[in-house]
C-alpha atoms as a PDB file:
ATOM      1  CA  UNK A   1      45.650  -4.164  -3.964  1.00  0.00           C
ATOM      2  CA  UNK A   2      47.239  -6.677  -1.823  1.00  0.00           C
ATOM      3  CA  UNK A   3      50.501  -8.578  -2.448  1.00  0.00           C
ATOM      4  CA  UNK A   4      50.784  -9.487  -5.714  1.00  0.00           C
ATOM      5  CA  UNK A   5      47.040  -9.646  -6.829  1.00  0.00           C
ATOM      6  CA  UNK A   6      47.879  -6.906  -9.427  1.00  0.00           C
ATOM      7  CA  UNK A   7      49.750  -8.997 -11.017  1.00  0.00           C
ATOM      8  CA  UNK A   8      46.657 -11.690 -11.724  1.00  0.00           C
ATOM      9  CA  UNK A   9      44.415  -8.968 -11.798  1.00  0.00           C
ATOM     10  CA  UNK A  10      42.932  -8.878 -15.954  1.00  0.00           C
ATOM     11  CA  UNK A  11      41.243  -5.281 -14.973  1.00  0.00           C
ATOM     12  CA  UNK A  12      38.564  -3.041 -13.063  1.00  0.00           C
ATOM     13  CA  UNK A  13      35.488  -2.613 -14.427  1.00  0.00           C
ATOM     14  CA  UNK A  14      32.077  -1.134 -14.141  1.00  0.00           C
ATOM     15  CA  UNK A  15      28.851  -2.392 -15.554  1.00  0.00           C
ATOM     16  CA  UNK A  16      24.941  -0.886 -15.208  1.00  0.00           C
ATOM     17  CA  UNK A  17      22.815  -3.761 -13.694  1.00  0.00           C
ATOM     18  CA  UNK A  18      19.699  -3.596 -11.702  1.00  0.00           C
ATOM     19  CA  UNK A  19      19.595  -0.202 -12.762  1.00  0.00           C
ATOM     20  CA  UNK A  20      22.869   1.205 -10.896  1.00  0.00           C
ATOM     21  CA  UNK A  21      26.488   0.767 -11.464  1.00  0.00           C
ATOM     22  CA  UNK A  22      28.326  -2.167  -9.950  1.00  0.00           C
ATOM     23  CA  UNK A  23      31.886  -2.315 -10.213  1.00  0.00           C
ATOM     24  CA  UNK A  24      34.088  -5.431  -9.679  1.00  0.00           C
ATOM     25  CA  UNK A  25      37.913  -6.190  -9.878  1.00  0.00           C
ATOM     26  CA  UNK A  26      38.328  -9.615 -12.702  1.00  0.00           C
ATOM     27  CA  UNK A  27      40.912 -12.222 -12.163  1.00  0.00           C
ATOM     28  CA  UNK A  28      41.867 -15.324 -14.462  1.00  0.00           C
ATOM     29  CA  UNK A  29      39.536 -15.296 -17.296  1.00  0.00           C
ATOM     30  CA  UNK A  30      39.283 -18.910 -17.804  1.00  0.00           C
ATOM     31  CA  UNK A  31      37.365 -21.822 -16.738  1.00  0.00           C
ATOM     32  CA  UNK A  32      34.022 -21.933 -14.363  1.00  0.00           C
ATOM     33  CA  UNK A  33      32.796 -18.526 -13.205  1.00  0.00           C
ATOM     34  CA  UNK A  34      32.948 -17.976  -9.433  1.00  0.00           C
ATOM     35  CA  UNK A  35      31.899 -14.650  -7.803  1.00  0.00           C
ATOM     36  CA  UNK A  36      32.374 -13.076  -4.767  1.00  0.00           C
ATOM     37  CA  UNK A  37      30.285 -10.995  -2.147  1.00  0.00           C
ATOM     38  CA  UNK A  38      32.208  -9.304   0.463  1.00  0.00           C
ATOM     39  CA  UNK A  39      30.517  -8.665   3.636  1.00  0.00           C
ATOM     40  CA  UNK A  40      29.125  -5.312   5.321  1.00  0.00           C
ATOM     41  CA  UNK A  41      32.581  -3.072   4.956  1.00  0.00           C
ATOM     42  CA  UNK A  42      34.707  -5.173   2.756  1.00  0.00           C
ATOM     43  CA  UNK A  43      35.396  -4.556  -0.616  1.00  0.00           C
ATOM     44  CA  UNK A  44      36.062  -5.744  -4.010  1.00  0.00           C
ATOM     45  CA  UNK A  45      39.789  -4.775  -2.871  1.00  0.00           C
ATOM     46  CA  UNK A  46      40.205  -6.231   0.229  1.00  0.00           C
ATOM     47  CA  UNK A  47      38.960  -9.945  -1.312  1.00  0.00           C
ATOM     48  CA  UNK A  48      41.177  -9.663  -4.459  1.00  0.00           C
ATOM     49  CA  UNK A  49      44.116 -11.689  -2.331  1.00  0.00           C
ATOM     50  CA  UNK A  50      41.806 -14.480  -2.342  1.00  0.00           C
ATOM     51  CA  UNK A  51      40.773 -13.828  -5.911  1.00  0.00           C
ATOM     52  CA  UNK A  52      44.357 -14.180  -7.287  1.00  0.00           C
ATOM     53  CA  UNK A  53      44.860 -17.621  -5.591  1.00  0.00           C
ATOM     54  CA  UNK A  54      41.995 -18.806  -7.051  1.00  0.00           C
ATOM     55  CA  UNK A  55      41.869 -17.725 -11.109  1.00  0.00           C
ATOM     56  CA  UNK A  56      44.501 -20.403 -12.331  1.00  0.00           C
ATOM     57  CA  UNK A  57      41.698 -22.200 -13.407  1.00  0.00           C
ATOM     58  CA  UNK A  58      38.891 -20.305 -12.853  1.00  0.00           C
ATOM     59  CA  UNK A  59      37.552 -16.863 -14.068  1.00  0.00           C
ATOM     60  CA  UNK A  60      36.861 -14.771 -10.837  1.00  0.00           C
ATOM     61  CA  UNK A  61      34.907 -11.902 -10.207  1.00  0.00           C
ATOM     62  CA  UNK A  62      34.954 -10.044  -6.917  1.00  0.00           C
ATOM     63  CA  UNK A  63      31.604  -7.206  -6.394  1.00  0.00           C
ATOM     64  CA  UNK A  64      31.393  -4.124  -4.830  1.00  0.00           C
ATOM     65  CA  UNK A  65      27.769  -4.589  -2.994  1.00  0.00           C
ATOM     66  CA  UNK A  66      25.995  -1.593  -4.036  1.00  0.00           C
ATOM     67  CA  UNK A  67      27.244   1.057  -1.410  1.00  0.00           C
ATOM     68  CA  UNK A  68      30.640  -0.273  -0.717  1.00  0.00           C
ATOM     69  CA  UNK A  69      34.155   0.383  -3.272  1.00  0.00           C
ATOM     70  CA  UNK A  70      33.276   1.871  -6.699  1.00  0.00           C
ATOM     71  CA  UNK A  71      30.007   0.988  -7.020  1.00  0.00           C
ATOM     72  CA  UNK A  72      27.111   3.430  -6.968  1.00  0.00           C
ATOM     73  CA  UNK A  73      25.757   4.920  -3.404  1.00  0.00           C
ATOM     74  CA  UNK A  74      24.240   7.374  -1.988  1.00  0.00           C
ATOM     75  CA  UNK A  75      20.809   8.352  -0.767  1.00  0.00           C
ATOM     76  CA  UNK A  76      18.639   7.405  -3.716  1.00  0.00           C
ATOM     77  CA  UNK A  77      19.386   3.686  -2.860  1.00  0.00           C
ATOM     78  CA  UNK A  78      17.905   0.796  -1.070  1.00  0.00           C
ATOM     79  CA  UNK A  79      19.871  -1.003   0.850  1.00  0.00           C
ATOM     80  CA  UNK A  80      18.127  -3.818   1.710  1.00  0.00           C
ATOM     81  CA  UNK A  81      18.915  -7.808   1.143  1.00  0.00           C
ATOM     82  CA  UNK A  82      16.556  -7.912  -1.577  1.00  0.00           C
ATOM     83  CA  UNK A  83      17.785  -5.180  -3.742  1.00  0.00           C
ATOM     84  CA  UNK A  84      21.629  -6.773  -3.319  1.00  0.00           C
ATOM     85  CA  UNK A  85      20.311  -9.739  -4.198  1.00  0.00           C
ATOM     86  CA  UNK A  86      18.332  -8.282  -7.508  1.00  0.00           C
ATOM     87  CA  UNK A  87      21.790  -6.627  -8.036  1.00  0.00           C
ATOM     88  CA  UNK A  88      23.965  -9.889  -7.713  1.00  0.00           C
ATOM     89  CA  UNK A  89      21.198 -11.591 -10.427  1.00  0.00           C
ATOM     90  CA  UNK A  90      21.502  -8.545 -12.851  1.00  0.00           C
ATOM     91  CA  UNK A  91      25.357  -8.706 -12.190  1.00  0.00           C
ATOM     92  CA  UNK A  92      25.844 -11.848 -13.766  1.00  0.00           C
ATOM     93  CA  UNK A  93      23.004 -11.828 -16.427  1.00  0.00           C
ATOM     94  CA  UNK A  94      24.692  -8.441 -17.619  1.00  0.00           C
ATOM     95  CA  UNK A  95      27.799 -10.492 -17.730  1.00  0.00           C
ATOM     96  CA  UNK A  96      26.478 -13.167 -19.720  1.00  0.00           C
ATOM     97  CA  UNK A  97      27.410 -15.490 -16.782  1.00  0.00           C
ATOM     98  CA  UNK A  98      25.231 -18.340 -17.257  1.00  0.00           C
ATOM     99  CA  UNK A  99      26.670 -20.571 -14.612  1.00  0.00           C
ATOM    100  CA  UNK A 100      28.477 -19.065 -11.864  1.00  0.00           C
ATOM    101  CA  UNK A 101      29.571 -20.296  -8.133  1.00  0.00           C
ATOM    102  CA  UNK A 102      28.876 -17.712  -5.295  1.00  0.00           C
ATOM    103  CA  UNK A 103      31.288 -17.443  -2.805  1.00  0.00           C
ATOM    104  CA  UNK A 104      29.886 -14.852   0.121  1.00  0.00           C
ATOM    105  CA  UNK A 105      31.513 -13.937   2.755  1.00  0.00           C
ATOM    106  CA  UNK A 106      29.168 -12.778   5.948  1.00  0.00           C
ATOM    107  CA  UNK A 107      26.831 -10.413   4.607  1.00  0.00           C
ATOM    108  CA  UNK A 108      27.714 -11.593   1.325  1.00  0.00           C
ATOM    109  CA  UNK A 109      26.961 -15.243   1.647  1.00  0.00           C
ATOM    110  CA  UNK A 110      23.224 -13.974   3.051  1.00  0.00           C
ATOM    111  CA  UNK A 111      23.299 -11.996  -0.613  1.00  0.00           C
ATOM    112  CA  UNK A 112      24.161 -15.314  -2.563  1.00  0.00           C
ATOM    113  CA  UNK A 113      21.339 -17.370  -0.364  1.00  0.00           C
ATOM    114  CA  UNK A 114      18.303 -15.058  -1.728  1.00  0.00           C
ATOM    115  CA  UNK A 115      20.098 -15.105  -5.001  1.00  0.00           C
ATOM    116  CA  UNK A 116      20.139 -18.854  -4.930  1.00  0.00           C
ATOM    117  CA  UNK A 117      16.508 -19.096  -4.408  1.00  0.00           C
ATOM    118  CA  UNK A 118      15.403 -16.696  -6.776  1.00  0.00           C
ATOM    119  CA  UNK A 119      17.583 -17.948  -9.867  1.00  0.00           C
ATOM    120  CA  UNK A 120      19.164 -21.716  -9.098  1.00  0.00           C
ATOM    121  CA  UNK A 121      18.854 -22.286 -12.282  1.00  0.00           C
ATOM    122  CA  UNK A 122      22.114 -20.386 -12.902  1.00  0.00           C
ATOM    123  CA  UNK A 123      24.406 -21.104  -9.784  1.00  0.00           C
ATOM    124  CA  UNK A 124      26.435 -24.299  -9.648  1.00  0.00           C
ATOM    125  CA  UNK A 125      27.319 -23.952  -6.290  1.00  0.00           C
ATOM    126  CA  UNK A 126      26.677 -21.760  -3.156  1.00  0.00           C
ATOM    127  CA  UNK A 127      29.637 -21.645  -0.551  1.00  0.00           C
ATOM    128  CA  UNK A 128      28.467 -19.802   2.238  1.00  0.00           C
ATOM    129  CA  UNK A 129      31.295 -18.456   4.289  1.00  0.00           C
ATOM    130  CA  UNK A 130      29.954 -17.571   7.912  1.00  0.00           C
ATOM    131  CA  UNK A 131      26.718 -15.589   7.146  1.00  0.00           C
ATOM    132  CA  UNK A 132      25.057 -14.245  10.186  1.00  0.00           C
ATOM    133  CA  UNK A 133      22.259 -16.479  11.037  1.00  0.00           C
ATOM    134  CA  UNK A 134      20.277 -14.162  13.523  1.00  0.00           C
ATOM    135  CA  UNK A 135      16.907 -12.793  12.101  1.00  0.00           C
ATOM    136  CA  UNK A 136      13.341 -12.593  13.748  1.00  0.00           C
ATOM    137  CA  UNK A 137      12.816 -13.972  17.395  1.00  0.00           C
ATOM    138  CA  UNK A 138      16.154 -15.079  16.843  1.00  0.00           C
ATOM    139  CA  UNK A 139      19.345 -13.826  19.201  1.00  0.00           C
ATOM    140  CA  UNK A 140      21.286 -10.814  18.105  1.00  0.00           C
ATOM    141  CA  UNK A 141      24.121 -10.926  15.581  1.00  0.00           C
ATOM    142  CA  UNK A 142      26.919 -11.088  17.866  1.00  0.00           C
ATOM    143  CA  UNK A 143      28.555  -8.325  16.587  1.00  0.00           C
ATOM    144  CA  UNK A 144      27.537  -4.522  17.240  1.00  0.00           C
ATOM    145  CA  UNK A 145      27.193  -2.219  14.602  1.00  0.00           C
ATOM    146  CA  UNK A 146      28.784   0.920  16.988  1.00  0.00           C
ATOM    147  CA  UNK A 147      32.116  -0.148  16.800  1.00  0.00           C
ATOM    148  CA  UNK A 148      32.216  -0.331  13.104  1.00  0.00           C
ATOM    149  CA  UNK A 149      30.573   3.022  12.517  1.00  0.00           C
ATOM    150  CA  UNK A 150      32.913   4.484  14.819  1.00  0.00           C
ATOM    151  CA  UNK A 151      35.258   3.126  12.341  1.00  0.00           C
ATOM    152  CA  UNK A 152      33.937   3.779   9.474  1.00  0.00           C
ATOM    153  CA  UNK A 153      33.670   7.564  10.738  1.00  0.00           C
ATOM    154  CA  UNK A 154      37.804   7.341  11.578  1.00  0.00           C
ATOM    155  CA  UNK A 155      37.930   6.408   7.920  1.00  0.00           C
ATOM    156  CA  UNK A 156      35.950   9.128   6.808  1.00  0.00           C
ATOM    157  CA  UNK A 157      38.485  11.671   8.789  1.00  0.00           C
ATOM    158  CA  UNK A 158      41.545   9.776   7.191  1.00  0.00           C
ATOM    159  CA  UNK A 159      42.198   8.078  10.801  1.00  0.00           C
ATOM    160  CA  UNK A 160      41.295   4.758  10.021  1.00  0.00           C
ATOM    161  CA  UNK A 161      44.937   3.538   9.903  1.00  0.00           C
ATOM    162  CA  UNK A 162      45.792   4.788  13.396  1.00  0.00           C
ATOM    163  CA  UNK A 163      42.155   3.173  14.654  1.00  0.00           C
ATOM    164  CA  UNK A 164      42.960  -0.320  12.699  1.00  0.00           C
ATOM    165  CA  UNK A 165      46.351  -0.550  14.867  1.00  0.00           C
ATOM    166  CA  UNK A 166      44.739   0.260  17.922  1.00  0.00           C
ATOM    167  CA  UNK A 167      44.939  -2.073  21.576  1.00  0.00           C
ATOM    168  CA  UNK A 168      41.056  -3.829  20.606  1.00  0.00           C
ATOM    169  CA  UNK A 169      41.869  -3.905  16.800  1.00  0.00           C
ATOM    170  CA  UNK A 170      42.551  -7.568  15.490  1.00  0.00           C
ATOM    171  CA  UNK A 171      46.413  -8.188  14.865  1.00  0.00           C
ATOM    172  CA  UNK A 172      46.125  -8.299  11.191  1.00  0.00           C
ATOM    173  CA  UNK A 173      49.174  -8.399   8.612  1.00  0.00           C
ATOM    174  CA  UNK A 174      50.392  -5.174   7.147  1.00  0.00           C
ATOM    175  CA  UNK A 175      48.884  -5.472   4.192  1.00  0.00           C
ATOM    176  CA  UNK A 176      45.645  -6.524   5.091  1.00  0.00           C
ATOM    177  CA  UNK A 177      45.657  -3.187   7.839  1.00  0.00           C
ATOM    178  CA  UNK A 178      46.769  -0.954   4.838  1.00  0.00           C
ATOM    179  CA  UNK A 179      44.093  -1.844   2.336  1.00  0.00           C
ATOM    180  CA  UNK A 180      41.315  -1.800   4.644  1.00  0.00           C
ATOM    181  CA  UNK A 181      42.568   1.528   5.725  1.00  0.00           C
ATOM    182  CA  UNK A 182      42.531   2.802   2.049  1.00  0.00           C
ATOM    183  CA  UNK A 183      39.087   1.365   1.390  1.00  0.00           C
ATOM    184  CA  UNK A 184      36.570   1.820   4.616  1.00  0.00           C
ATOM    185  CA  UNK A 185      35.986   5.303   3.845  1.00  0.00           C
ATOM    186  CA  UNK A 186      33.930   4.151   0.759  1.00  0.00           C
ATOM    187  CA  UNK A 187      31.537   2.797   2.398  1.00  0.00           C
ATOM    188  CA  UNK A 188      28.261   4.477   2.679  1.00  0.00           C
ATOM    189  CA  UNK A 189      27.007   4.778   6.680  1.00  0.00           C
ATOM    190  CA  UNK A 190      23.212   4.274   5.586  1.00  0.00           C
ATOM    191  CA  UNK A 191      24.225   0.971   3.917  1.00  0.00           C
ATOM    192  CA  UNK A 192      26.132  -0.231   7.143  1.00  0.00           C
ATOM    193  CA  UNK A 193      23.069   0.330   9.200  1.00  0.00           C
ATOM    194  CA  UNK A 194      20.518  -1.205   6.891  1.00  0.00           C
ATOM    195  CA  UNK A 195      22.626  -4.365   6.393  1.00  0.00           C
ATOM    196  CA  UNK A 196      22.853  -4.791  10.212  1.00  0.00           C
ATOM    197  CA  UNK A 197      19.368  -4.081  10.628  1.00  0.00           C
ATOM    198  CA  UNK A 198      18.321  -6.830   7.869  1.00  0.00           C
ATOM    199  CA  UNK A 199      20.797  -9.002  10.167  1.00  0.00           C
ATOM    200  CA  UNK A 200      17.967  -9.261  12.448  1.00  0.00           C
ATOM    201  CA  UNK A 201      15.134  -8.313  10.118  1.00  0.00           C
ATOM    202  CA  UNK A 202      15.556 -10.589   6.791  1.00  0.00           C
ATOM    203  CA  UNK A 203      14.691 -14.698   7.373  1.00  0.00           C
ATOM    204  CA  UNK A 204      17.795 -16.494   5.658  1.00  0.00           C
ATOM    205  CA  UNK A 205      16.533 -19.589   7.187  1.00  0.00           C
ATOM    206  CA  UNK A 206      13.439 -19.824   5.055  1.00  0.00           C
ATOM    207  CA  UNK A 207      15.641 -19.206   2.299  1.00  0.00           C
ATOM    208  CA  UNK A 208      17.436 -22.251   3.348  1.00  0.00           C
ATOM    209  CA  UNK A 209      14.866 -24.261   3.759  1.00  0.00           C
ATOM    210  CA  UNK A 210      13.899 -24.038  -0.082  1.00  0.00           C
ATOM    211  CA  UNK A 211      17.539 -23.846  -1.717  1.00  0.00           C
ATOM    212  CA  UNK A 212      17.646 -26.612  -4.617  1.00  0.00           C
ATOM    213  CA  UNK A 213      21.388 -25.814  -5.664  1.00  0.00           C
ATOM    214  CA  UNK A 214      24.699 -27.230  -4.411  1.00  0.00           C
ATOM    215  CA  UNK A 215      25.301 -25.695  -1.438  1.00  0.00           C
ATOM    216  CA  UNK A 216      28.249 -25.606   1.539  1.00  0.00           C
ATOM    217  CA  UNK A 217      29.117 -23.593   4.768  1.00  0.00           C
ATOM    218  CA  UNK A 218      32.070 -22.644   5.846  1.00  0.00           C
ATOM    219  CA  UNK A 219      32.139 -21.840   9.902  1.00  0.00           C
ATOM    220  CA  UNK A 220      34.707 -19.633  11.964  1.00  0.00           C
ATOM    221  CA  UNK A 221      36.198 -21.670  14.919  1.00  0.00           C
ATOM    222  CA  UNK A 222      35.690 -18.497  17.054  1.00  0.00           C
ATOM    223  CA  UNK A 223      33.379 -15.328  17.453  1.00  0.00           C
ATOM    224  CA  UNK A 224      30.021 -17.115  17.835  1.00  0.00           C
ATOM    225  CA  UNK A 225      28.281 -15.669  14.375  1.00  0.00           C
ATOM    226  CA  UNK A 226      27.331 -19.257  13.823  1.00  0.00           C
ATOM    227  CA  UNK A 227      27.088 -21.714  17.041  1.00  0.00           C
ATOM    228  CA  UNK A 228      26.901 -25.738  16.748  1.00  0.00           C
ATOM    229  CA  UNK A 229      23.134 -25.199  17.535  1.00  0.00           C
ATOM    230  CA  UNK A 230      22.880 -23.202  14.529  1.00  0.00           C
ATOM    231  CA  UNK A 231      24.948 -25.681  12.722  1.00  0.00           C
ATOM    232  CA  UNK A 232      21.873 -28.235  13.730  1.00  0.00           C
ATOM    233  CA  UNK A 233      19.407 -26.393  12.362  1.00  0.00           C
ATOM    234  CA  UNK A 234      20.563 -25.807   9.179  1.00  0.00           C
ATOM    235  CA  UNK A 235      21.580 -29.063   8.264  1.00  0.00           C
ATOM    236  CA  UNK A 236      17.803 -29.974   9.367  1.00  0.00           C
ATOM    237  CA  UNK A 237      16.750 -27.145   6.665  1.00  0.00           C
ATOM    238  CA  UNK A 238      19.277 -28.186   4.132  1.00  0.00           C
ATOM    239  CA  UNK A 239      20.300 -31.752   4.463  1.00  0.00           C
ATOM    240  CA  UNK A 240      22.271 -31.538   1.705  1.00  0.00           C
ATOM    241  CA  UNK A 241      24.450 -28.762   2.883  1.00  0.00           C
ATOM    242  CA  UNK A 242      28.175 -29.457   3.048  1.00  0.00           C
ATOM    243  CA  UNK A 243      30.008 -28.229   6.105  1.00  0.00           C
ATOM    244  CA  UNK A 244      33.329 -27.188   7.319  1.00  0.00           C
ATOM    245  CA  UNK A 245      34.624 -25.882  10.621  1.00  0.00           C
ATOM    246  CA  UNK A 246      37.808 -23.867  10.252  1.00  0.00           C
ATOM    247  CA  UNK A 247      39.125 -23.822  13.898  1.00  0.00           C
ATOM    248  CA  UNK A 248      40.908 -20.650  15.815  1.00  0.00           C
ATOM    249  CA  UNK A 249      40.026 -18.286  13.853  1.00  0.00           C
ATOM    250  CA  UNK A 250      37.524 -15.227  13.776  1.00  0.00           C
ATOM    251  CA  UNK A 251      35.060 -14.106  11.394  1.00  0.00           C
ATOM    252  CA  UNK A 252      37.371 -12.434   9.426  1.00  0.00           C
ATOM    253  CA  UNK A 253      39.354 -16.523   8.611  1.00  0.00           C
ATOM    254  CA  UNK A 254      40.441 -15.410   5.203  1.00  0.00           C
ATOM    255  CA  UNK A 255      42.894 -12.677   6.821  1.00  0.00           C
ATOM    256  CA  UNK A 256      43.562 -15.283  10.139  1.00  0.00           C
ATOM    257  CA  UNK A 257      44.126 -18.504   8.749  1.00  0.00           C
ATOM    258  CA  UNK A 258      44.321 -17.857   4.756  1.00  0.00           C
ATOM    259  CA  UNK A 259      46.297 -21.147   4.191  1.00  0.00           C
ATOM    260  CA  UNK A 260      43.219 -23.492   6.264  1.00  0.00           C
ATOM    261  CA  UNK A 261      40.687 -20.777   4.147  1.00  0.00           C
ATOM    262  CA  UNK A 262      42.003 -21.814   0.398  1.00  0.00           C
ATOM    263  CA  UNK A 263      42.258 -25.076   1.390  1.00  0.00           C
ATOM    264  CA  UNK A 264      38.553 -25.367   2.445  1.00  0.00           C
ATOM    265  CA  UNK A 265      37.645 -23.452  -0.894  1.00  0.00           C
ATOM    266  CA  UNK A 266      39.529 -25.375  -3.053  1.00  0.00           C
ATOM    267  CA  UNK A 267      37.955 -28.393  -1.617  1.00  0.00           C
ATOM    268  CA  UNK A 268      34.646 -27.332  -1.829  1.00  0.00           C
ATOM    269  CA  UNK A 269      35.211 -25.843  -5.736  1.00  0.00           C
ATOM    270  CA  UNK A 270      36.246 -29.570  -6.577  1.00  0.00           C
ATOM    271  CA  UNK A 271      33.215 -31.094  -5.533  1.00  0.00           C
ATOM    272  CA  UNK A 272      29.381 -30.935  -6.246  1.00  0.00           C
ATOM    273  CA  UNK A 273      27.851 -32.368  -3.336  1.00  0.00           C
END
């Protein structure tokens, strides 16, 4: 756990939703529900920093997508968008969250769009924080999945920490190298591949097109996952959509600019668009 999350942190838990076991890391307790959905290697872990900046107010939940942390993996289970989206619906229903905010990060905010569509009844708002926006006869997801398995396999060898402080790793904080180090190894290779594949597979922008909740994006000044061409197009599917540019930053901007990130959030959390 990073910094002094523990410290906000009410407790771990698992539940059985969707017919698997989802674990997630609860902060606060009190006021509007928000959860979040960590991206392709991240887990509930690695978000609870943001978590415990957030819960004064608010009763946060952070997921371990199915294949990722403590929740179940392996290969009995499908990985695709749809069946983490299924799982983020029986999540919160198993919960008795009624009303909840999503707050996805990359591969995560693609889980809380087909969530959104299927059950807007029961989200008050969808922030979207850079979500890949490739998909089909659409140009690659910027990012390439080999680096990250090679990775993930360091992890999986207890190497991760010497490959996370190597000469083409980001320049992260301490902590934010140490718990990533601690957690990559958790993450099941099948699910890494099958989430990049749906990258370019999966049509988010149809999704977009028939969202009917509150919804707003949050775009990384730097990397490319989301272009201002692609910022055209989805405020032409989604008028409605609310968007922010955080500037010099990658697509990791909680860990590069945390400060600019919470203030975005906390903006967004305030309003209903």
């Amino acid at each position: 756990m990073i910094g002094n999350a523990a410290a906000r942190l009410l407790y771990g838990a698992n539940v059985r939703a969707n017919g698997m076991r989802q674990h997630y890391l609860r902060f606060g307790g009190k006021g509007p529900a928000i959860v979040i959905v960590p991206g392709i290697s991240t887990t509930a872990a690695q978000w609870a920093f943001v978590a415990e900046r957030l819960c004064d107010d608010r009763d946060v939940y952070v997921l371990d997508v199915r294949g990722r942390g403590l929740s179940e993996s392996g290969p009995h289970l499908n990985y695709s968008l749809d069946a983490c989206a299924a799982d983020l619906v029986a999540f919160a229903e198993a919960l008795g969250l009624h009303r909840y905010t999503i707050l996805g990060h990359s591969m995560g905010a693609r889980i809380g769009i087909r969530a959104a569509r299927w059950r807007a009844s029961s989200i008050e708002q969808l922030i979207l924080v850079d979500p890949p926006v490739s998909g089909p006869g659409r140009r690659s997801y910027p990012i390439p999945i080999e680096p990250l398995l090679k990775l993930l396999h360091s992890a999986q060898r207890g190497e991760a920490d010497m490959a996370l402080r190597g000469p083409e790793a980001p320049k992260w904080p301490e902590k934010h190298i140490r718990t990533r180090a601690e957690w990559l190894h958790t993450c099941d290779e099948r699910a890494l591949i099958e989430a990049h594949k749906g990258f370019h597979n999966d049509d988010i922008h149809f999704d977009l097109a028939n969202l009917t909740v509150s919804a707003a994006l949050v775009i990384a000044g730097r990397g490319g996952v989301i272009r201002p061409e692609d910022e055209k197009e989805i405020r032409r599917l989604l008028p409605s959509i609310e968007i922010r540019w955080l500037e010099n930053v990658g697509h990791q901007m909680q860990i590069d600019d945390t400060e600019g990130f919470l203030s975005i959030i906390r903006a967004l959390l305030e309003c209903r668009f």
